[in-house]
Structure formats: structure tokens, C-alpha cells
Protein backbone atom coordinates (compact mmCIF):
# COMPACT_ATOMS: atom_id res chain seq x y z
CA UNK A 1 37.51 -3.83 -8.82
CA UNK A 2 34.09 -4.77 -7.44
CA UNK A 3 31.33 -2.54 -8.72
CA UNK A 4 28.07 -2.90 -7.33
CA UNK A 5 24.72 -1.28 -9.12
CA UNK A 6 21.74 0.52 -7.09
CA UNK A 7 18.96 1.52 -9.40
CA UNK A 8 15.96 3.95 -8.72
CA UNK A 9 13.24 4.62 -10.98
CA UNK A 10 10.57 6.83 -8.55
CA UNK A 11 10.69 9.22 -5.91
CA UNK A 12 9.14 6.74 -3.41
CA UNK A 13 12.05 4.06 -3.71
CA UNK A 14 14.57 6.16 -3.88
CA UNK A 15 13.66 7.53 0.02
CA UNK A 16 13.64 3.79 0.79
CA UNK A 17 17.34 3.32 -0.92
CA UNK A 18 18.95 6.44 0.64
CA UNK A 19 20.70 5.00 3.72
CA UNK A 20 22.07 2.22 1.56
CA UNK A 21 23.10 4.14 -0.83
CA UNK A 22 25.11 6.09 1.91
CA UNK A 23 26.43 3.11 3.80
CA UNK A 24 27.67 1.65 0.49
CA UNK A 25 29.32 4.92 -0.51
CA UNK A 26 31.43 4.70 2.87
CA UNK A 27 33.63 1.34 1.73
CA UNK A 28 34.39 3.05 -1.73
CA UNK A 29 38.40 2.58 -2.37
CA UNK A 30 40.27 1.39 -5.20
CA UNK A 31 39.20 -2.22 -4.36
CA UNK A 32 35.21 -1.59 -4.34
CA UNK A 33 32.50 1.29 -6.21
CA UNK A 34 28.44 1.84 -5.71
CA UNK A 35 27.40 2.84 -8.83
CA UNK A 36 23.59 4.37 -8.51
CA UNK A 37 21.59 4.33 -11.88
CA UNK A 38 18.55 6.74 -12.05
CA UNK A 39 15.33 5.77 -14.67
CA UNK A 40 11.68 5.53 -14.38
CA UNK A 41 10.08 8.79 -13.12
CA UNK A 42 12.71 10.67 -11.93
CA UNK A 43 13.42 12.02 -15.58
CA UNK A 44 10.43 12.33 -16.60
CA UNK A 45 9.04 16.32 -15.77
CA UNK A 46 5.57 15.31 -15.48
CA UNK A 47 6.71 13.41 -12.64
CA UNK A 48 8.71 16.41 -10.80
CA UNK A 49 12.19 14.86 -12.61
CA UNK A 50 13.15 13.80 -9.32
CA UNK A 51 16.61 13.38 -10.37
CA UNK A 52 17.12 16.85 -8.74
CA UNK A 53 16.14 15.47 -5.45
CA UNK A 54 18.68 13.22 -5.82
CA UNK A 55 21.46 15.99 -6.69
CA UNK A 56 19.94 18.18 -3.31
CA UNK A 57 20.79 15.06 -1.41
CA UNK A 58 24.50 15.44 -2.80
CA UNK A 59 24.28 12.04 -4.11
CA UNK A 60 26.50 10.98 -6.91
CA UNK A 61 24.75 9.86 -9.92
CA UNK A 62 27.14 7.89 -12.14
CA UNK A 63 24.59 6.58 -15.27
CA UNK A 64 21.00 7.91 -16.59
CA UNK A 65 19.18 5.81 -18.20
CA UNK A 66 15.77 7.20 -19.66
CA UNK A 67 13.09 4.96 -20.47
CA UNK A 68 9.36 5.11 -21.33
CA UNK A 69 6.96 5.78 -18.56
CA UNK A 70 3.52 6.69 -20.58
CA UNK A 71 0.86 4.92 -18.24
CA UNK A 72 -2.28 5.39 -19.97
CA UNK A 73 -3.16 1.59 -21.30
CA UNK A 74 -2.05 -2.01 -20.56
CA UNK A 75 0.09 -1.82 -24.10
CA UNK A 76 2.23 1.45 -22.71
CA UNK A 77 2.88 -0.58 -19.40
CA UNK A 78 4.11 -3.73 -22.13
CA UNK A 79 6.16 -1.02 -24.18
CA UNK A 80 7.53 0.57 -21.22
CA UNK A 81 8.89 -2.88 -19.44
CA UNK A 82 10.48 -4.05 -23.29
CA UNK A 83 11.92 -0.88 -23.14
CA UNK A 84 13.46 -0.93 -20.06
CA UNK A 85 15.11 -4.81 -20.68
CA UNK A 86 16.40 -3.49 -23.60
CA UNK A 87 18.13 -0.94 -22.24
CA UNK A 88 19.70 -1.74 -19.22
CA UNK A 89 20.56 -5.25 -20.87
CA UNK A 90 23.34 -2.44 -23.04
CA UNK A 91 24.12 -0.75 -19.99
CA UNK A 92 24.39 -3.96 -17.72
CA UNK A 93 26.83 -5.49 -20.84
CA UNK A 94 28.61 -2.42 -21.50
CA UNK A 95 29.30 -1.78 -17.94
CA UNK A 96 30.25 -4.78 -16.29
CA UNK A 97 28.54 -4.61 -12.92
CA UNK A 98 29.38 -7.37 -10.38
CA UNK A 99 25.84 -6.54 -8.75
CA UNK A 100 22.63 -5.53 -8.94
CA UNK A 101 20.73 -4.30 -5.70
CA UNK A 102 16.51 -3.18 -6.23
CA UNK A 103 14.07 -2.29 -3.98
CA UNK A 104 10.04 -3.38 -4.21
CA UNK A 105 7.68 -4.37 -6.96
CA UNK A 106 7.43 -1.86 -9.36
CA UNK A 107 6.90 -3.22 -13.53
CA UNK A 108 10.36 -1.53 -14.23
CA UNK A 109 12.18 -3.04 -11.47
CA UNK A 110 10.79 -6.41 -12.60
CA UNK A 111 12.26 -5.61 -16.24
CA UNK A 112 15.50 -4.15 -14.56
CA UNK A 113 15.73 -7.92 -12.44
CA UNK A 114 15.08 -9.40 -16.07
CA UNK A 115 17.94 -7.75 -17.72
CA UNK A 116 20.69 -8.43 -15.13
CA UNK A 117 18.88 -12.26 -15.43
CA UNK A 118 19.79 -12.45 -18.92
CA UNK A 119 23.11 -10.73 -18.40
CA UNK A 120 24.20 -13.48 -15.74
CA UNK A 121 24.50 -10.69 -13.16
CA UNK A 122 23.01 -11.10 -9.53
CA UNK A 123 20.15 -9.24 -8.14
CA UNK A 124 20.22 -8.35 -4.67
CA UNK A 125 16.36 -7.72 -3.81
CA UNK A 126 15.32 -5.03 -0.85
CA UNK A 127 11.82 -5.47 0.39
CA UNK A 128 10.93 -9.14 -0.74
CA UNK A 129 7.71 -11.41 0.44
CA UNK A 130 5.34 -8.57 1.35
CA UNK A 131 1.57 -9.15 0.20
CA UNK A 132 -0.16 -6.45 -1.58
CA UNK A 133 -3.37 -8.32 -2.69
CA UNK A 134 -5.16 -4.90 -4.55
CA UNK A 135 -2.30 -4.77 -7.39
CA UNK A 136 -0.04 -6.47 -9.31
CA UNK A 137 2.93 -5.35 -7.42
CA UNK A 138 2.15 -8.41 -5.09
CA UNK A 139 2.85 -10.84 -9.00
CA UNK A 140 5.68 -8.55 -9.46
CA UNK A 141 7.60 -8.97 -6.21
CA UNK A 142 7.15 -12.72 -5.74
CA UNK A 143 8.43 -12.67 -9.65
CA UNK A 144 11.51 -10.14 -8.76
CA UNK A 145 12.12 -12.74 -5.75
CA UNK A 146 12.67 -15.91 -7.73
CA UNK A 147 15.19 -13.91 -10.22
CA UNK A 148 17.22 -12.56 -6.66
CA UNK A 149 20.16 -14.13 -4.90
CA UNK A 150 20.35 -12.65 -2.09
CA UNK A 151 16.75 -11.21 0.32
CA UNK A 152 16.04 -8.74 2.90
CA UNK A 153 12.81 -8.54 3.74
CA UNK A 154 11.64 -5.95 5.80
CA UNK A 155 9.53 -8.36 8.35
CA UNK A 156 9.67 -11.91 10.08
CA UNK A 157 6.47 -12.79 7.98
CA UNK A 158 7.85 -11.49 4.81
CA UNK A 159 10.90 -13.51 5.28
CA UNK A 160 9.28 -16.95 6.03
CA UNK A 161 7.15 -16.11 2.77
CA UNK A 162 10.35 -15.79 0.61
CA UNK A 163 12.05 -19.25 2.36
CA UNK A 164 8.49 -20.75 1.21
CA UNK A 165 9.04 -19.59 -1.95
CA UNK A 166 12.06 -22.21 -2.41
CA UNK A 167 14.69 -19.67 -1.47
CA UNK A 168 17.33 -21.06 0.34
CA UNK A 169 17.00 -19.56 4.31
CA UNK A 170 20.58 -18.87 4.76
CA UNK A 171 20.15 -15.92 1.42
CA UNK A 172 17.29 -14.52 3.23
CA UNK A 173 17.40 -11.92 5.60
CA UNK A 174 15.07 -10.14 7.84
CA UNK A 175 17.00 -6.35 8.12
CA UNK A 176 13.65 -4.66 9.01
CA UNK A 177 12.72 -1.67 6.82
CA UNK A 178 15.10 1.52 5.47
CA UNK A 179 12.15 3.52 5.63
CA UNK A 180 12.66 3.62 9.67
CA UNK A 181 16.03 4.27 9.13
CA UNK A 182 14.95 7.94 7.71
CA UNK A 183 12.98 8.72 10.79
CA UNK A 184 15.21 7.61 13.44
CA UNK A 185 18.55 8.16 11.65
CA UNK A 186 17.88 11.90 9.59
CA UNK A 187 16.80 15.36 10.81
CA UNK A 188 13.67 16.71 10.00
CA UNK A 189 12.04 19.79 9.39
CA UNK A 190 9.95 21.84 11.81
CA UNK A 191 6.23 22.04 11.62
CA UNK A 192 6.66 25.95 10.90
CA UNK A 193 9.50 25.29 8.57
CA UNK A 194 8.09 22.60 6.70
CA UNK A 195 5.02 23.94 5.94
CA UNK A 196 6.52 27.37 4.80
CA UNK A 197 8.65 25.38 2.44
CA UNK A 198 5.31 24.42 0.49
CA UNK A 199 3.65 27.95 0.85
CA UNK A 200 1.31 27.27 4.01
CA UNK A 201 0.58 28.87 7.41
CA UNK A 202 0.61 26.93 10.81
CA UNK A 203 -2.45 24.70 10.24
CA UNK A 204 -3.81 21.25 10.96
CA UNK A 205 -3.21 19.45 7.82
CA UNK A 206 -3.91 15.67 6.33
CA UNK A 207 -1.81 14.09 4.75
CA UNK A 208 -2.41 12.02 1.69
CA UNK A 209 -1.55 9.47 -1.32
CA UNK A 210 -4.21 7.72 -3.84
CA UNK A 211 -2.37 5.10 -6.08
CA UNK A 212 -4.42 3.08 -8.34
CA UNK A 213 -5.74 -0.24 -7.89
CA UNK A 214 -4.26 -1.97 -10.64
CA UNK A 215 -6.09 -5.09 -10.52
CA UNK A 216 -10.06 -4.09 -9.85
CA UNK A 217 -9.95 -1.10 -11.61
CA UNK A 218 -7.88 2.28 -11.65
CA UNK A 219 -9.66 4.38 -8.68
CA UNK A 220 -10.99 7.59 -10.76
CA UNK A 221 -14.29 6.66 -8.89
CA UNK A 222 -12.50 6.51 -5.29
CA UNK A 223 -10.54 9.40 -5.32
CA UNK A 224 -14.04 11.40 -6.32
CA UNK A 225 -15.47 10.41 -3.34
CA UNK A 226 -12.03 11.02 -1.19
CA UNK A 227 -11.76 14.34 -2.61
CA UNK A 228 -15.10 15.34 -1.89
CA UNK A 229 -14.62 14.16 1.92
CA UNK A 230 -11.68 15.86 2.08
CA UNK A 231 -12.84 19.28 0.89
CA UNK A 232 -15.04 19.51 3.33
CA UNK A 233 -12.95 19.31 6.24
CA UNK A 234 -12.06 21.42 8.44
CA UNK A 235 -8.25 20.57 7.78
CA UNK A 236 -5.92 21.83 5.05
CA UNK A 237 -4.95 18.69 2.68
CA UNK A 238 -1.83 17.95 1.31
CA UNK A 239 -1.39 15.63 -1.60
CA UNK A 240 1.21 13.91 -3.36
CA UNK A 241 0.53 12.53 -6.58
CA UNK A 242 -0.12 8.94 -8.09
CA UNK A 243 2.64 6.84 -9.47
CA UNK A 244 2.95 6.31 -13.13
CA UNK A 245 1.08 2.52 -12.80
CA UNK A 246 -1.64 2.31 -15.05
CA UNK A 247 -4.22 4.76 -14.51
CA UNK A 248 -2.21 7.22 -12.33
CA UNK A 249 -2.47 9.96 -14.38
CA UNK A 250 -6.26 10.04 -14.85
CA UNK A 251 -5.42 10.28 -11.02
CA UNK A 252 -3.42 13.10 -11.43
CA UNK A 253 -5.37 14.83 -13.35
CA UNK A 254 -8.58 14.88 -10.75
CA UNK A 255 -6.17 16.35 -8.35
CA UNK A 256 -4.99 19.35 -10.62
CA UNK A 257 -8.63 20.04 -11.04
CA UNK A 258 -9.55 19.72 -7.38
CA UNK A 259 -6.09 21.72 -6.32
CA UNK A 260 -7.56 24.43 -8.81
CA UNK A 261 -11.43 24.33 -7.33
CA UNK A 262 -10.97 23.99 -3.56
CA UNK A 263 -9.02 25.83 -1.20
CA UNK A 264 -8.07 23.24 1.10
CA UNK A 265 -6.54 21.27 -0.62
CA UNK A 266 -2.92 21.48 -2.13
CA UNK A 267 -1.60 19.25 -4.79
CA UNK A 268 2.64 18.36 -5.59
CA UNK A 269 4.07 16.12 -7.94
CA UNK A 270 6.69 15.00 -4.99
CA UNK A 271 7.39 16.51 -1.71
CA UNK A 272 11.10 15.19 -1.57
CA UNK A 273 12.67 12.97 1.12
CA UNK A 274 12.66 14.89 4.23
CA UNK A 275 9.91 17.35 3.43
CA UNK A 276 7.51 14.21 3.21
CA UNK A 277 8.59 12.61 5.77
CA UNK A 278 8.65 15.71 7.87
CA UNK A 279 5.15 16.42 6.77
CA UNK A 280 3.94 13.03 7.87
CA UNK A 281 5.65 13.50 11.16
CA UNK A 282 3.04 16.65 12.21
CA UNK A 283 0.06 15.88 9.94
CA UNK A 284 -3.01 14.32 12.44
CA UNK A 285 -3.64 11.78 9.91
CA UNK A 286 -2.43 9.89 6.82
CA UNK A 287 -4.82 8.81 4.24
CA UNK A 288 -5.03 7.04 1.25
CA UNK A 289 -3.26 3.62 -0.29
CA UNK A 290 -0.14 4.13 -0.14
CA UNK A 291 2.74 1.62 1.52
CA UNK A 292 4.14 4.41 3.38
CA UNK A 293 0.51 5.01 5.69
CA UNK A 294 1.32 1.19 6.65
CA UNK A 295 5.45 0.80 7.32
CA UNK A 296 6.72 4.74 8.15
CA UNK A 297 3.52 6.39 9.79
CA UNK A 298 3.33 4.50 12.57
CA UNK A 299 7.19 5.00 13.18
CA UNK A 300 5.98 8.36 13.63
CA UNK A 301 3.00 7.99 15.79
CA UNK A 302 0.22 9.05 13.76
CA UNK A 303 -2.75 7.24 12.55
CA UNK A 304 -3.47 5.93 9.04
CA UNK A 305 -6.75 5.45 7.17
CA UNK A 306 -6.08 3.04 4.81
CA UNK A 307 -8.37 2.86 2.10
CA UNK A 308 -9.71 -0.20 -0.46
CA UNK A 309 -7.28 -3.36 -1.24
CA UNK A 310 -4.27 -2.28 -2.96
CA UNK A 311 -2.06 -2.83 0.19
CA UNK A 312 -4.59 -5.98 2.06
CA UNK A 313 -1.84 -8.30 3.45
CA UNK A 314 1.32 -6.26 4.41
CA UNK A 315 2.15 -6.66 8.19
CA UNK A 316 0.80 -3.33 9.72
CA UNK A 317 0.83 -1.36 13.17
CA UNK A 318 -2.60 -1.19 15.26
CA UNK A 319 -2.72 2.25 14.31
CA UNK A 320 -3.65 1.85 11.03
CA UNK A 321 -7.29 1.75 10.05
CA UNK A 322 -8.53 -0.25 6.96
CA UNK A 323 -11.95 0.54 5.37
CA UNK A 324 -13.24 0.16 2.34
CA UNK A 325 -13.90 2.35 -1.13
CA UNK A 326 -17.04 3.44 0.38
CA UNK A 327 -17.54 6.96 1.17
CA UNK A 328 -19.53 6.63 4.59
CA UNK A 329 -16.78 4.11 5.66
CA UNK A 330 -13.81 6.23 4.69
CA UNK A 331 -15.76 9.15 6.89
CA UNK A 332 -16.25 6.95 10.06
CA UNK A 333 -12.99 6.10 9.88
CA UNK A 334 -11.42 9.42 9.35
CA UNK A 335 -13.37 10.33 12.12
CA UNK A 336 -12.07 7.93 14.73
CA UNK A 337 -8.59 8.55 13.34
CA UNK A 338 -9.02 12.19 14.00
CA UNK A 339 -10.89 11.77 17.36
CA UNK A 340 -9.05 11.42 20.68
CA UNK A 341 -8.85 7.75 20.89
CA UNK A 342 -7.44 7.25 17.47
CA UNK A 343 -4.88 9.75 18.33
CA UNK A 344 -3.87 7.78 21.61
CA UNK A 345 -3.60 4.64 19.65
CA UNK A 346 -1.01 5.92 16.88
CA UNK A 347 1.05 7.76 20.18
CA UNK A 348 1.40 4.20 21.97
CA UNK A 349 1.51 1.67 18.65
CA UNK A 350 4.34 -0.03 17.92
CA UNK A 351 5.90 -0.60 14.13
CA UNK A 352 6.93 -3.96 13.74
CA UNK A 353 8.97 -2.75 10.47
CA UNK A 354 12.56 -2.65 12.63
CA UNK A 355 15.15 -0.10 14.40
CA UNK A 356 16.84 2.15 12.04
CA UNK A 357 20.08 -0.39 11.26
CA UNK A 358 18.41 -1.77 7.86
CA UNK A 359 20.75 -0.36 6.04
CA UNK A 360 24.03 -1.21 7.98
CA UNK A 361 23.00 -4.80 8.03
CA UNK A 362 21.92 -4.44 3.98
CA UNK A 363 25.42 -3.53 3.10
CA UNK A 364 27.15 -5.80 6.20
CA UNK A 365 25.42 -8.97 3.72
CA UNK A 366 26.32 -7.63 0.60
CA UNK A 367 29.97 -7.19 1.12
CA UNK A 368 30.27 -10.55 2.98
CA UNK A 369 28.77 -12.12 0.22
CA UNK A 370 31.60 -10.25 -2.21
CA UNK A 371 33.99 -12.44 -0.54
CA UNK A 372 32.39 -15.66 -1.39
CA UNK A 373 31.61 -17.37 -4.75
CA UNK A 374 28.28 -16.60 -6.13
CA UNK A 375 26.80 -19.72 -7.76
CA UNK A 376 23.74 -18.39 -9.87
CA UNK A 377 22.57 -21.98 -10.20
CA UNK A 378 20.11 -21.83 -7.34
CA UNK A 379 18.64 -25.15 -5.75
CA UNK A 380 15.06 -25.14 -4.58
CA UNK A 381 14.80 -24.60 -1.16
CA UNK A 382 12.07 -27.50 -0.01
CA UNK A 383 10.29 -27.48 3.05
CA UNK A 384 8.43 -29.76 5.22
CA UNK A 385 4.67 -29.02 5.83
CA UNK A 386 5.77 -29.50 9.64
CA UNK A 387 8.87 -27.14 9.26
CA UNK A 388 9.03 -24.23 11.21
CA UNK A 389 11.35 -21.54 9.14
């Protein structure tokens, strides 16, 4: 029997993996199994243990695997990814999986990737040759890419990256992104019945998600100056929480102590699937620095303020708006986002992240490539520096 591993390790990625997850799930017989593994933040309770997201969803979870996620210093991100090899390299021997499949560019996917590397397994890689120039996801994915077999990128640009890269063009596949998927594809919540689900009124709300910069420094000093924009709106703010990446929960804990101080503004440790999504879909702007402001937002046509460099480079819609750290830049661009005109450019933008079938075409690879011999010894793609790929 063919069994084929899908890990998640935050509450982010796992949105991203849900379709697949589902599509895979439908060719289960005697003959073939998805196994999902759950790590990383989703069992960890300062974090929301997300894993019960995942049981709402009715999604099977067939291994745990709990592993370090202290984010404080550079050594606790070290401990955390030797930690993770360790482990999975048991649960990757122990188990036997014919397959890997991970999404993105976080430090325990990279250690995950590492693992099945060592344990001669191959990594199918969701989400490949995006930039990210503020953090050191963008090292982390490229790394992730060279340790994959097979590619879908979410983008034409992302895909010619990867093929650059030295992987070989016919492993690499532009499917578009999941994320799109979710809107087109699920059923979301009402504006009345969304918000009631987190304890607020009818209301014009913002939406918003601060990660850190992990390269220039970990954003304490830009989220004081969002937060003390955003109070003073005449909008109520909802917030999501940082990732565990180092310096996220300083992060966290200036938005426990502004969700305490001001009344506008309301703090979660994760918002689930649909709620978030559903939140985004009525909210009259999306700020902050997180990837989903650049690929799902605009699906949903509302504007984005992106802020400072931890996504510069990813492919993005003309209704997002980049500005910098600065707090009278982050107003003036609030402000147009808000105004009339920004509002008529998110209704009429167009996402170039795909149509909803990412998924189908994810799991339409992978089992095609089931029925051929996997040779881990990769050549090196070369290219011309006249080649068009």
C-alpha cells in the first residue's frame, strides 16, 4: 500500500493544506492512504492548540508529533529545528511513508524536509519560488526547494524561479494557490454571524496580522506605532496573533496589553479557517505583514495595507498597498485604502494567485507520479541565459 504524509505545524498552513488534504482523502482504498501529521503550534495552548480546529473540520488525524516551539532567542529557534529532525526522522523510519507533501517556508518545515532527506523519502513541496525579502522564510523556501522532488508553485513567476534554481521543468508545476480554493470552493459565514461568533455587534471592522521581521529586527517598535493608529480609529480592530518565529511573542504580548487598554481593538490567538476567512471577506481593510493580505484578500475584493519588508517580492494584486514602518506612511495609506478610490480598486483587481482547482491538480500530480519510478538522484536542471522557461 502507498501511504502518502501531509504535515502541518500552524494554523496558517493548515488553511492552505485543507483542500488537499480533502482531495487526497477521496482516492483512499486498500491500494492508497493520506496520512496527516500535526506538530508545531497546533499543540502548543499558547498558540490556541489548533489541533481542535482540525478535529471541527472532521479531519482525521492519524500521528501527533509534539515538538519544541519556544521562540524567544536564535538558540530556541536552533533547539526547536534539532528537535524536530530528530523526531520525525523516528516517525518517518518507524512509519514507512512513501511521501512527504509540505507547504511554505516555515524553520520546522525546513527540519521536517531534512528528516524525510535523510530518511531517503521524497518531499513533495506546496508553495515553492516565492520571494519574501524581510525574513528568512525567503532562505528557508529556496532551501526546502532543493531537498523537493516534485513543485507547485502557486504563480508563473514563482515557477520560472524554481526551474532557475536547477529543478528540472517537467517536476515543476504552476497549480495556482489553495488559498483561492477556500474562497471560491467553501461556504462562509455571514457578516452578522461571523462577528457574533467572536462576541461583536454589526460594525465596520479592520482586519489585521503583525508577524515579525526576522531579518532587520523583530517589530516590537512597529506594532507600537500600528497599535496606536489603530486605536484611534473609528473602526473596531480585529487581530490575530504573531507566529511563533523569533520574536512573536514579545508580539503577542503588546497585543494582550493593548486588547486589555483599548476598546477597539480585539485580540485571538487564531480565528479558525472559515471564521478568518469569512472575516476578511467583510472587513474594509486588511493590514499588517502577513502573506494572506497579498494572495487571499484580493480574491475577496478588499484592499490590503501592507506594511515594512517581510513579504517585498511575492507577486501581488493592484489592490494591495505597500508602505513602509513609518507611522505617517502607514496612516496615508490606511487612508486611501479606506477612502472611496481604494475601495473601487480592491472591487475591480484581479488575483493572479489562480481559480480554485489547486488542489485537484496538486493531487492529479502526485498520484501520477505514484505510478512512475522516483529516482531521488536529481540532475541539475541548466539553463541558457537566452532560455525562456
Amino acid at each position: 500500500m502507498k501511504n502518502l504524509a501531509i504535515l502541518t505545524s500552524t494554523r496558517a498552513e493548515y488553511g492552505l493544506l485543507y483542500p488537499v488534504i480533502k482531495k487526497f482523502r477521496e482516492h483512499e482504498d486498500s491500494g492508497f492512504r493520506c496520512s496527516l501529521i500535526v506538530t508545531g503550534t497546533h499543540l502548543s495552548g499558547r498558540h490556541g492548540y489548533t489541533i481542535n480546529e482540525i478535529h471541527l473540520d472532521n479531519i482525521r488525524v492519524d500521528f501527533e508529533v509534539k515538538c519544541e516551539v519556544d521562540s524567544s532567542s536564535e538558540l530556541d529557534i536552533a533547539h526547536n529545528m534539532a528537535d524536530t529532525i530528530e523526531k520525525f526522522s523516528d516517525c518517518f523510519i518507524k512509519n514507512g511513508f512513501d511521501t512527504v507533501v509540505v507547504l511554505g517556508d516555515r524553520y520546522e518545515i525546513m527540519a521536517v524536509a531534512i528528516a524525510a532527506m535523510l530518511c531517503h523519502i521524497p518531499v513533495f513541496h506546496i508553495g515553492g519560488g516565492d520571494t519574501t525579502e524581510g525574513a528568512i522564510d525567503e532562505s528557508i523556501r529556496h532551501s526546502i526547494t532543493k531537498m523537493s522532488y516534485l513543485h507547485f508553485p502557486s504563480n508563473e513567476q514563482s515557477r520560472k524561479r524554481i526551474i532557475q534554481m536547477g529543478e528540472d521543468q517537467e517536476r515543476v508545476f504552476n497549480v495556482g494557490s489553495t488559498s483561492i480554493d477556500n474562497i471560491l470552493n467553501e461556504k462562509l459565514m455571514s457578516k452578522n454571524e461571523v462577528l457574533a461568533s467572536i462576541g461583536l455587534d454589526d460594525c465596520n471592522y479592520i482586519l489585521c496580522t503583525f508577524h515579525p521581521e526576522t531579518i532587520d529586527n523583530s517589530g516590537l517598535d512597529e506594532v507600537k506605532n500600528l497599535i496606536d493608529i489603530l486605536r484611534r480609529l473609528n473602526y473596531e480592530v480585529i487581530i490575530t496573533k504573531a507566529n511563533s518565529d523569533l520574536g512573536g511573542e514579545a508580539i503577542n504580548t503588546l497585543l494582550d496589553e493593548a486588547d486589555k487598554k483599548y476598546e477597539n481593538i480585539h485580540v485571538y490567538a487564531s480565528l479558525g479557517r472559515i471564521r478568518y476567512l469569512s472575516l476578511m471577506k467583510y472587513a474594509k481593510c486588511v493590514v499588517g505583514n502577513s502573506s494572506s493580505g497579498i494572495i487571499e484578500t484580493p480574491a475577496l475584493h478588499v484592499p490590503t495595507v501592507n506594511i515594512g519588508n517581510r513579504q517585498r517580492g511575492r507577486l501581488r494584486a493592484e489592490s494591495v498597498f505597500d508602505c513602509s514602518t513609518e507611522m505617517e506612511d502607514i496612516k496615508k495609506n490606511l487612508d486611501f485604502a479606506l477612502s472611496e478610490k481604494g475601495q473601487e480598486i480592491a472591487k475591480n483587481c484581479h488575483n493572479p494567485y489562480g481559480d480554485g482547482n489547486a488542489a485537484q491538480r496538486i493531487v492529479d500530480i502526485s498520484l501520477d507520479a505514484f505510478n512512475r519510478k522516483i529516482d531521488l538522484k536529481k540532475h541539475f536542471y541548466n539553463i541558457s541565459t537566452e532560455e525562456t522557461v
